[in-house]
N, C-alpha and C. Protein backbone atom coordinates (compact mmCIF):
# COMPACT_ATOMS: atom_id res chain seq x y z
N UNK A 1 24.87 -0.64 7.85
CA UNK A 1 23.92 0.17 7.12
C UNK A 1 24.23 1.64 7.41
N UNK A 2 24.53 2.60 5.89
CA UNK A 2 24.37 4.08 6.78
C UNK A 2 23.58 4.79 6.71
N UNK A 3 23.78 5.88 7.17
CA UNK A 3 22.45 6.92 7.86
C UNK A 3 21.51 7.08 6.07
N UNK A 4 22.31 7.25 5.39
CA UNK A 4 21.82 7.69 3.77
C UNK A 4 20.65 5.79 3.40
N UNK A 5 21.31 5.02 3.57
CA UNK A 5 20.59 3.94 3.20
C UNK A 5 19.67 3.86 4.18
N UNK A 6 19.50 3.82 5.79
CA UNK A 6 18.42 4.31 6.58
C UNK A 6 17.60 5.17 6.02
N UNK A 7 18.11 5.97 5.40
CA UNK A 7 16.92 7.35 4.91
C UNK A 7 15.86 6.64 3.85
N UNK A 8 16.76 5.74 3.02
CA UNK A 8 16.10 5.63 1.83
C UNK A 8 15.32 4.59 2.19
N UNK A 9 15.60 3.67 2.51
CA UNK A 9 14.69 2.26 3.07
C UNK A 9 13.31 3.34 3.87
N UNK A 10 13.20 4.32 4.59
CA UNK A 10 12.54 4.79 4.89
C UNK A 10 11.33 5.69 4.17
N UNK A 11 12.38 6.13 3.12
CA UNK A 11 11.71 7.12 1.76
C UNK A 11 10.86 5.74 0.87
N UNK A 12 11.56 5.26 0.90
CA UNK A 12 10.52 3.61 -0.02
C UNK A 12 9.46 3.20 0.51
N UNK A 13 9.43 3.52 2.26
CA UNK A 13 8.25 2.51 2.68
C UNK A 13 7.17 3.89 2.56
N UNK A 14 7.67 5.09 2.71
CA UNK A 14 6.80 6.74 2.73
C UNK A 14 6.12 6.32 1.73
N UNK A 15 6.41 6.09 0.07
CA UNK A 15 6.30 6.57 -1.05
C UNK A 15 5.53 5.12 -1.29
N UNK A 16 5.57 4.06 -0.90
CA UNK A 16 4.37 2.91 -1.40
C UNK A 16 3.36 2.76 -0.39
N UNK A 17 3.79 3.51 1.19
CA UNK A 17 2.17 3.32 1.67
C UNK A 17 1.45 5.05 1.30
N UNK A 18 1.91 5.71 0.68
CA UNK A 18 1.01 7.06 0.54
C UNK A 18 0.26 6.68 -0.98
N UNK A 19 0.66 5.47 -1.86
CA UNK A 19 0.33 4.63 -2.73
C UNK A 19 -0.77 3.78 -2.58
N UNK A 20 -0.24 3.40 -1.35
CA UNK A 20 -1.55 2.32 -0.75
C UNK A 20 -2.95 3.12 -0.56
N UNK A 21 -2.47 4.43 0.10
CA UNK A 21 -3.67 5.07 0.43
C UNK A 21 -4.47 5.81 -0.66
N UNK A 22 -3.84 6.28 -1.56
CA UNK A 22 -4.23 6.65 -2.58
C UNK A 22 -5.09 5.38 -3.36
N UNK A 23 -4.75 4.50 -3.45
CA UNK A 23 -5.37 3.04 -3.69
C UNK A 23 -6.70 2.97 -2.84
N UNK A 24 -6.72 3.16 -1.91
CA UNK A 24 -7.95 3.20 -0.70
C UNK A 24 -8.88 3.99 -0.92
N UNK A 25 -8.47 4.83 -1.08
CA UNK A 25 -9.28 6.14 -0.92
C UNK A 25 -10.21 6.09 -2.43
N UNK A 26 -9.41 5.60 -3.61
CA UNK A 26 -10.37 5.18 -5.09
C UNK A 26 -10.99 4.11 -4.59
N UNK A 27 -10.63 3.32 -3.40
CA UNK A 27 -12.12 2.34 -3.45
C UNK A 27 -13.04 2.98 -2.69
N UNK A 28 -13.08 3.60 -1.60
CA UNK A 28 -13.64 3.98 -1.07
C UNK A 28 -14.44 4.94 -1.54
N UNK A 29 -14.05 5.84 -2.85
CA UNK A 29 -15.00 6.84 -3.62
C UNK A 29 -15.77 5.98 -4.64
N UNK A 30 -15.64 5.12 -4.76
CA UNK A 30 -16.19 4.17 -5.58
C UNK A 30 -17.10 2.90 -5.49
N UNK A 31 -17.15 3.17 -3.58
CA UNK A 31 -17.92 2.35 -3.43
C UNK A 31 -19.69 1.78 -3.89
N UNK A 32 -19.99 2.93 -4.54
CA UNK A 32 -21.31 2.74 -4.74
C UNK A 32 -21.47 3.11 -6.56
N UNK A 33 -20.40 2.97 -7.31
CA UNK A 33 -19.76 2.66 -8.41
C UNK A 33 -21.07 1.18 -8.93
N UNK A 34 -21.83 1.57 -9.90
CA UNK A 34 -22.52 0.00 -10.35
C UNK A 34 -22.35 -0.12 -11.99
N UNK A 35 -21.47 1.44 -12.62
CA UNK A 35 -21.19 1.22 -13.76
C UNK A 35 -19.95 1.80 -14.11
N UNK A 36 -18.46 0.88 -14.41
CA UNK A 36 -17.73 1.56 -15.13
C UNK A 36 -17.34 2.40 -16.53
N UNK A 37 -16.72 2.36 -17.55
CA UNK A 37 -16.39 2.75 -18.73
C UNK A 37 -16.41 0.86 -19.36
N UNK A 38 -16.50 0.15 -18.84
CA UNK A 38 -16.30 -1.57 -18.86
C UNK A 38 -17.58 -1.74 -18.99
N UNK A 39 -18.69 -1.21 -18.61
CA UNK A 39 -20.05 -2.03 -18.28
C UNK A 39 -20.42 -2.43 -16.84
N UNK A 40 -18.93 -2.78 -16.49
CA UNK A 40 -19.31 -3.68 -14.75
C UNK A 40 -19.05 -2.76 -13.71
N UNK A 41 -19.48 -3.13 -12.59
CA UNK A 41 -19.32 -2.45 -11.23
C UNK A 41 -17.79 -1.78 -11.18
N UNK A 42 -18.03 -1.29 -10.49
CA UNK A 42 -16.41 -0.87 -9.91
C UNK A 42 -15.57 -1.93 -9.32
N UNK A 43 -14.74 -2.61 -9.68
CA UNK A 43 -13.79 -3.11 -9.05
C UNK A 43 -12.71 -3.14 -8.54
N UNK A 44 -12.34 -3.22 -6.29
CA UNK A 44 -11.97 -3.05 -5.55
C UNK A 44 -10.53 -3.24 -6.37
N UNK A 45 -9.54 -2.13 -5.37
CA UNK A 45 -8.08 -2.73 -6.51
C UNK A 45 -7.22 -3.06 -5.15
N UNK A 46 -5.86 -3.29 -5.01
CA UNK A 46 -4.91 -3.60 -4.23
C UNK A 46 -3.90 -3.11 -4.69
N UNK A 47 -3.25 -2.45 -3.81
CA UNK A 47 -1.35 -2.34 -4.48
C UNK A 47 -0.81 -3.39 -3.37
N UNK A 48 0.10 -3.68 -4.36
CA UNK A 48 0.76 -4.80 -4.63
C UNK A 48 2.73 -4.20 -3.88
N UNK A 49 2.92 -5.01 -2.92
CA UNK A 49 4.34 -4.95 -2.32
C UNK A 49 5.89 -5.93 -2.39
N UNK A 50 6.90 -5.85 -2.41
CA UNK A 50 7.68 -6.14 -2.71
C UNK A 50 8.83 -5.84 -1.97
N UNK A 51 9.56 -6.82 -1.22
CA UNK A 51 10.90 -6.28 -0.92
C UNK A 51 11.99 -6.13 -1.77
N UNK A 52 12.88 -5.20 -1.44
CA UNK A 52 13.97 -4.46 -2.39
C UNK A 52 15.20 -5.27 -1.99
N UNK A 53 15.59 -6.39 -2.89
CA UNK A 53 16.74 -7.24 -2.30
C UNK A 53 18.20 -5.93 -2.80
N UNK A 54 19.21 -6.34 -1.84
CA UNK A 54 19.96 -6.10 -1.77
C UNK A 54 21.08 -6.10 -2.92
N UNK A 55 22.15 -5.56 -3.17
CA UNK A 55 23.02 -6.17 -3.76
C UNK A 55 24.23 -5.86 -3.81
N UNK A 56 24.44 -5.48 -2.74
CA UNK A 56 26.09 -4.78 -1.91
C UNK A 56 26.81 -6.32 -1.60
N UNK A 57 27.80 -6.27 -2.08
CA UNK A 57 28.68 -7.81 -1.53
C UNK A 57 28.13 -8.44 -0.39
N UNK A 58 28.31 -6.77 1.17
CA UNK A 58 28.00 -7.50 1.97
C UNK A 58 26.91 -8.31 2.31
N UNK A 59 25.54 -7.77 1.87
CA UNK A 59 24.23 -8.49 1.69
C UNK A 59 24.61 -9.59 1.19
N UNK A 60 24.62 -9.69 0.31
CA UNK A 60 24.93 -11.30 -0.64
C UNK A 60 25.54 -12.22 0.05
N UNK A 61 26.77 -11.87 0.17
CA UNK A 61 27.53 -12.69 1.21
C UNK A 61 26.89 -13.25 2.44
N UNK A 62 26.20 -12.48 3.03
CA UNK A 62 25.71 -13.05 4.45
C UNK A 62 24.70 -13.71 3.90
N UNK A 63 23.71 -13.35 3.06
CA UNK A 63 22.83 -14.03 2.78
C UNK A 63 22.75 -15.73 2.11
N UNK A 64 24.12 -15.80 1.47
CA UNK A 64 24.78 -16.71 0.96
C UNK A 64 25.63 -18.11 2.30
N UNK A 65 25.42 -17.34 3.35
CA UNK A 65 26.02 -17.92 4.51
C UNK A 65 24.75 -18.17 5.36
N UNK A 66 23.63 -17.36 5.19
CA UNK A 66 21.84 -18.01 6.10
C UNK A 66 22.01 -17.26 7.08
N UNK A 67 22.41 -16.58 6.95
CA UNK A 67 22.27 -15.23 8.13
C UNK A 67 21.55 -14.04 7.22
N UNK A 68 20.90 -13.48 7.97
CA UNK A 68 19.52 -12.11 7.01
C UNK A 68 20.04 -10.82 7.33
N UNK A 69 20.43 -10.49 5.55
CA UNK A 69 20.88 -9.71 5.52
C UNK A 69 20.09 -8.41 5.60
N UNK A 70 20.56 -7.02 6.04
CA UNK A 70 19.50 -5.93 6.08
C UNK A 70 18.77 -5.42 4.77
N UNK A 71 17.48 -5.39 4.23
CA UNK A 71 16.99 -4.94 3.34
C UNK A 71 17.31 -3.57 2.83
N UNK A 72 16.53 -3.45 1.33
CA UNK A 72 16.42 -2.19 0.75
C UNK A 72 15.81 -1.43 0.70
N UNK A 73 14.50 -1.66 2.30
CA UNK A 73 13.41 -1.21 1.80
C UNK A 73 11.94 -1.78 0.90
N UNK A 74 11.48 -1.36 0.37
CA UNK A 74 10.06 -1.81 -0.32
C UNK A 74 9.34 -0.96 -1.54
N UNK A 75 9.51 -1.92 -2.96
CA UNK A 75 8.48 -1.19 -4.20
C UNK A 75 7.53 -1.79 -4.15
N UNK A 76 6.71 -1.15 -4.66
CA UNK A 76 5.35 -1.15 -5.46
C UNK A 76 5.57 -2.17 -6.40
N UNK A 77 5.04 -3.42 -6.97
CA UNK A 77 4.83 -4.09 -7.80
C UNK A 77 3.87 -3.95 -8.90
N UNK A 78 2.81 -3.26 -8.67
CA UNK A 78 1.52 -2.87 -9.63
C UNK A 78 0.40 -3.15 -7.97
N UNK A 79 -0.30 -2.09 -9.05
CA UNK A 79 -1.91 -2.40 -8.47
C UNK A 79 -2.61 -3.38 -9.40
N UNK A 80 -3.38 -4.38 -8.38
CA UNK A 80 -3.99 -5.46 -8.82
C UNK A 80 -5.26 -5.21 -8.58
N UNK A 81 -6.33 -5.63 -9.33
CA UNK A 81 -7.83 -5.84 -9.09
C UNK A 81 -8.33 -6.86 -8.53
N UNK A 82 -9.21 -6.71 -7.25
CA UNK A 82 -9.75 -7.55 -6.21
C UNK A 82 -10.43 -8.50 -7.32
N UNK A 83 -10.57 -9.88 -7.54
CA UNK A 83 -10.94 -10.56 -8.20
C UNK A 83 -12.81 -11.36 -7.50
N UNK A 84 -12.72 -10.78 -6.27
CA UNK A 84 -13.68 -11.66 -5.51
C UNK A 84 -15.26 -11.15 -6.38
N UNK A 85 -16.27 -11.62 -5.84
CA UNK A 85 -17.72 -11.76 -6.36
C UNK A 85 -17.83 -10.37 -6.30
N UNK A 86 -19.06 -9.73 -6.86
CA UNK A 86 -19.64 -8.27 -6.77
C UNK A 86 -21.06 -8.63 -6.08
N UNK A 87 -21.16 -7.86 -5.31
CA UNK A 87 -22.31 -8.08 -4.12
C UNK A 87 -23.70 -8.11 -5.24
N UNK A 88 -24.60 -8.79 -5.12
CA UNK A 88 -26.22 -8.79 -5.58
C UNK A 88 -26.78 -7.86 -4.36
N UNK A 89 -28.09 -6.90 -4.94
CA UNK A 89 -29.45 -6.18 -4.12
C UNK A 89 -30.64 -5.71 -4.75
N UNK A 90 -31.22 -6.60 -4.08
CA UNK A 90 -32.68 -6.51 -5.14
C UNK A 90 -33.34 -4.93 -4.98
N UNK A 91 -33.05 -4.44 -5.74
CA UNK A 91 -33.02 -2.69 -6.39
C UNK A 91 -33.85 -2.79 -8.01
N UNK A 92 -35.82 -2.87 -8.14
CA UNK A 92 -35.72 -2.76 -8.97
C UNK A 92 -35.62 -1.72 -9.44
N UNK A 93 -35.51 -0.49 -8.89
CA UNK A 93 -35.62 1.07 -9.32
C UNK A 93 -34.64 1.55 -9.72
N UNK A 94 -33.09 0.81 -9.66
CA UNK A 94 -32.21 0.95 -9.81
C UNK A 94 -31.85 1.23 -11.37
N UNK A 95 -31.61 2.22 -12.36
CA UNK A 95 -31.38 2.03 -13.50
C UNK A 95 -29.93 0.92 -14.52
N UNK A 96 -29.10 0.12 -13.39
CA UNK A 96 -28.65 -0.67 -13.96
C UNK A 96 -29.26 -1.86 -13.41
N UNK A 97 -30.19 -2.16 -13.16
CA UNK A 97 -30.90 -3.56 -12.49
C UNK A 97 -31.08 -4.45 -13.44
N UNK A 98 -31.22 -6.03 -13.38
CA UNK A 98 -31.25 -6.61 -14.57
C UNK A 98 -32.92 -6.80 -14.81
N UNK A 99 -33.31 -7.64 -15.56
CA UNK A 99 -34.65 -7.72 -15.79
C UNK A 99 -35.71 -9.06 -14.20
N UNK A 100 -34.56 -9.45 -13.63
CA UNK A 100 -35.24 -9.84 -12.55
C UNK A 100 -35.32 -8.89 -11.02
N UNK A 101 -34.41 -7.47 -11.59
CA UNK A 101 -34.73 -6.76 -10.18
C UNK A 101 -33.23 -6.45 -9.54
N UNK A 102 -32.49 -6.70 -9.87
CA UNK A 102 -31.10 -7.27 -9.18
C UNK A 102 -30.05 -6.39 -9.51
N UNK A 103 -29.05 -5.73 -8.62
CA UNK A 103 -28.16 -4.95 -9.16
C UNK A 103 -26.77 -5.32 -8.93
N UNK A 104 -25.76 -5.26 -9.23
CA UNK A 104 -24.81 -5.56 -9.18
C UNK A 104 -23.70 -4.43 -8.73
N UNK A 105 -23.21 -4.74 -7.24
CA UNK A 105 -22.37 -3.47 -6.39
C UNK A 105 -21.24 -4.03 -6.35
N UNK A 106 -20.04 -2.73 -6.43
CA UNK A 106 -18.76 -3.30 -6.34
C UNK A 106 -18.50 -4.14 -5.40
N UNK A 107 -17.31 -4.87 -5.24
CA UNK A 107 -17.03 -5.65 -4.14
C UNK A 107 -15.87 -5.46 -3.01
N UNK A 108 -16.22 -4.04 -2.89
CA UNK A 108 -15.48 -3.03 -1.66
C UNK A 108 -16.53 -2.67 -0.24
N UNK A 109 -15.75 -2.82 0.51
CA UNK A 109 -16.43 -3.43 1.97
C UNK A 109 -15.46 -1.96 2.95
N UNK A 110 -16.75 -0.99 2.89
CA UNK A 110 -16.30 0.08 3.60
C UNK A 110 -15.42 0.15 4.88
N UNK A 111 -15.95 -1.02 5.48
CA UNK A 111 -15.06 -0.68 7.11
C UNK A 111 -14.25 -1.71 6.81
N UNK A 112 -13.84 -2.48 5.71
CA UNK A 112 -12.53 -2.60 5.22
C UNK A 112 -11.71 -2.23 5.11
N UNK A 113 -12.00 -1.17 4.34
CA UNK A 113 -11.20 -0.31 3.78
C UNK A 113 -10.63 0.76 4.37
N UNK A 114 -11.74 1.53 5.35
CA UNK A 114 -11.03 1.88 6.72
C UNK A 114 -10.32 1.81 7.41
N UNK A 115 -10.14 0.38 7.81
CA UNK A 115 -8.76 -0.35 8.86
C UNK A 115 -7.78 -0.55 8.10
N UNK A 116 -7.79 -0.47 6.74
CA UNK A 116 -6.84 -0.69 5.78
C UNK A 116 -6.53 0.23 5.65
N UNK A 117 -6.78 1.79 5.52
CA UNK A 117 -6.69 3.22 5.78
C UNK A 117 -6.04 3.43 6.90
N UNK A 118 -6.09 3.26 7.87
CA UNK A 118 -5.61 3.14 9.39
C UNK A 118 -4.17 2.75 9.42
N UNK A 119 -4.65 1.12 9.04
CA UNK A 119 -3.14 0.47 8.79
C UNK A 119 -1.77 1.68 8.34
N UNK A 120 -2.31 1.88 6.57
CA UNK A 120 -1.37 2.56 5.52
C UNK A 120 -1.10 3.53 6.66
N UNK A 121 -2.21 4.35 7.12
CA UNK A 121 -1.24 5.63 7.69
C UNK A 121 -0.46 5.41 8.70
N UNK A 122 -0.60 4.54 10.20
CA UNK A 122 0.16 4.05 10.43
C UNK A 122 1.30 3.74 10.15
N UNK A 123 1.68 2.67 9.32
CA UNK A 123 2.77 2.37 8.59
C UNK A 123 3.97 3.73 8.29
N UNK A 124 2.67 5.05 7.50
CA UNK A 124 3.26 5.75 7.10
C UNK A 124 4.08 6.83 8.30
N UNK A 125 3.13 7.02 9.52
CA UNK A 125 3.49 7.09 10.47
C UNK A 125 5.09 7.12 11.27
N UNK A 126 5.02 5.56 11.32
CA UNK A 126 6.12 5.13 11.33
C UNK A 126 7.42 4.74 10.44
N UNK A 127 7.17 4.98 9.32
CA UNK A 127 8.33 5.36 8.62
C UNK A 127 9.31 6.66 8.75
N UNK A 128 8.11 7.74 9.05
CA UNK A 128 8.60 9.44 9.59
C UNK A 128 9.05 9.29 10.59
N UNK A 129 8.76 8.40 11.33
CA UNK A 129 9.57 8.86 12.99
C UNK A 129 10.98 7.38 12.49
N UNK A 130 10.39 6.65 12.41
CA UNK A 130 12.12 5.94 11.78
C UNK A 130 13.01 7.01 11.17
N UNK A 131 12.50 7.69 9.77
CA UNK A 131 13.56 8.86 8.95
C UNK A 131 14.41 9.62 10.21
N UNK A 132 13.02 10.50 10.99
CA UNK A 132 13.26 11.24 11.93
C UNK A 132 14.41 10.66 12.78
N UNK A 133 14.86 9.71 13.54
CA UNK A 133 15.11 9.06 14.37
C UNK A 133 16.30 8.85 13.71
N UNK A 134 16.70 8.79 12.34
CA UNK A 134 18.21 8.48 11.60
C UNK A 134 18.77 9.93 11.71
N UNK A 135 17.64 10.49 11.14
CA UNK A 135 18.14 12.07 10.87
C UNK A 135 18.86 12.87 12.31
N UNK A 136 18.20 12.51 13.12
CA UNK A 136 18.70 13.05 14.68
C UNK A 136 19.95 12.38 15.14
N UNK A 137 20.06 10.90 14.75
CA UNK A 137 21.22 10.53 14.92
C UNK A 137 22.56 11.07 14.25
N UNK A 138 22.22 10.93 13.23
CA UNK A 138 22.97 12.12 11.90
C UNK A 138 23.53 13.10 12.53
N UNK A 139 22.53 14.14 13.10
CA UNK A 139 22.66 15.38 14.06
C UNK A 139 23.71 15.18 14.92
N UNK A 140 23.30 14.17 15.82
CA UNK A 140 23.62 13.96 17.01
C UNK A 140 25.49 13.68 16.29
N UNK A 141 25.81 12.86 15.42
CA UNK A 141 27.13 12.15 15.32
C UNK A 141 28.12 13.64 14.96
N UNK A 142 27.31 14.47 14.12
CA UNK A 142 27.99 15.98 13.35
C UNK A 142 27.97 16.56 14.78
N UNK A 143 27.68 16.70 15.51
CA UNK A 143 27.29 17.72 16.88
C UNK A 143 28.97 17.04 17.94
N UNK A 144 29.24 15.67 17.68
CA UNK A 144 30.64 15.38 18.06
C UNK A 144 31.66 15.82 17.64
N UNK A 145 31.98 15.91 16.88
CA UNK A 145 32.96 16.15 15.92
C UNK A 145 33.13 17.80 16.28
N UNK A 146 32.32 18.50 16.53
CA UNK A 146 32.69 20.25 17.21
C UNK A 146 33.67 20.22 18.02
């Protein structure tokens, strides 16, 4: 693997968890969302991940032999919509309440979404000090050659 494909496997994982978070952060402003442009609550979304198969001989080849070959990194597949229930709360004051009292709240779960916030930056975290960590090597190999 070289320092340039290190970079990029690194630039891929930057660019779908600052995705993720951006994803987070609309549920999280939306948590108290009880009417869209749809009629219905706000509904929680997900981005969606994917590994970047290879397709350099040598990948193939090894992979073709059951030995794991080094990846490409990671896309974005789409953002998907949380499919689960939308919370009920008996709110009759609520102006979308139904006629028994009842309102219907998205189905985004704040300190969910938090640790899921945590996670992404993390992740993202550590993708910068991986880049970082190629890039210095980089340094370090040009700094021989003087």
């Amino acid at each position: 693997m070289s320092f340039f494909n290190s970079i990029n496997v690194s630039a891929t994982g930057l660019s779908a968890e600052r995705l993720r978070m951006d994803v987070i952060s609309e549920n999280i402003a939306n948590a108290n969302t009880t009417r869209t442009s749809a009629g219905t609550p706000y509904r929680r979304k997900v981005a969606v991940f994917r590994s970047l198969e290879s397709t350099d001989f040598s990948d193939v080849l090894a992979k073709a032999q059951g030995t794991n070959p080094v990846g490409n990194g990671v896309e974005v597949i789409g953002v998907r919509e949380d499919l689960s229930e939308f919370k009920r709360e008996f709110n009759p004051g609520h102006p979308d309440a139904d006629e028994d009292g009842y309102v219907l709240l998205p189905n985004v779960e704040i300190v969910a979404e938090m640790i899921n916030l945590i996670s992404a930056s993390r992740a993202y975290e550590a993708n910068t000090t991986a880049m970082n960590s190629t890039k210095s090597m980089a340094m370090t190999a040009l700094e021989i050659g003087k």
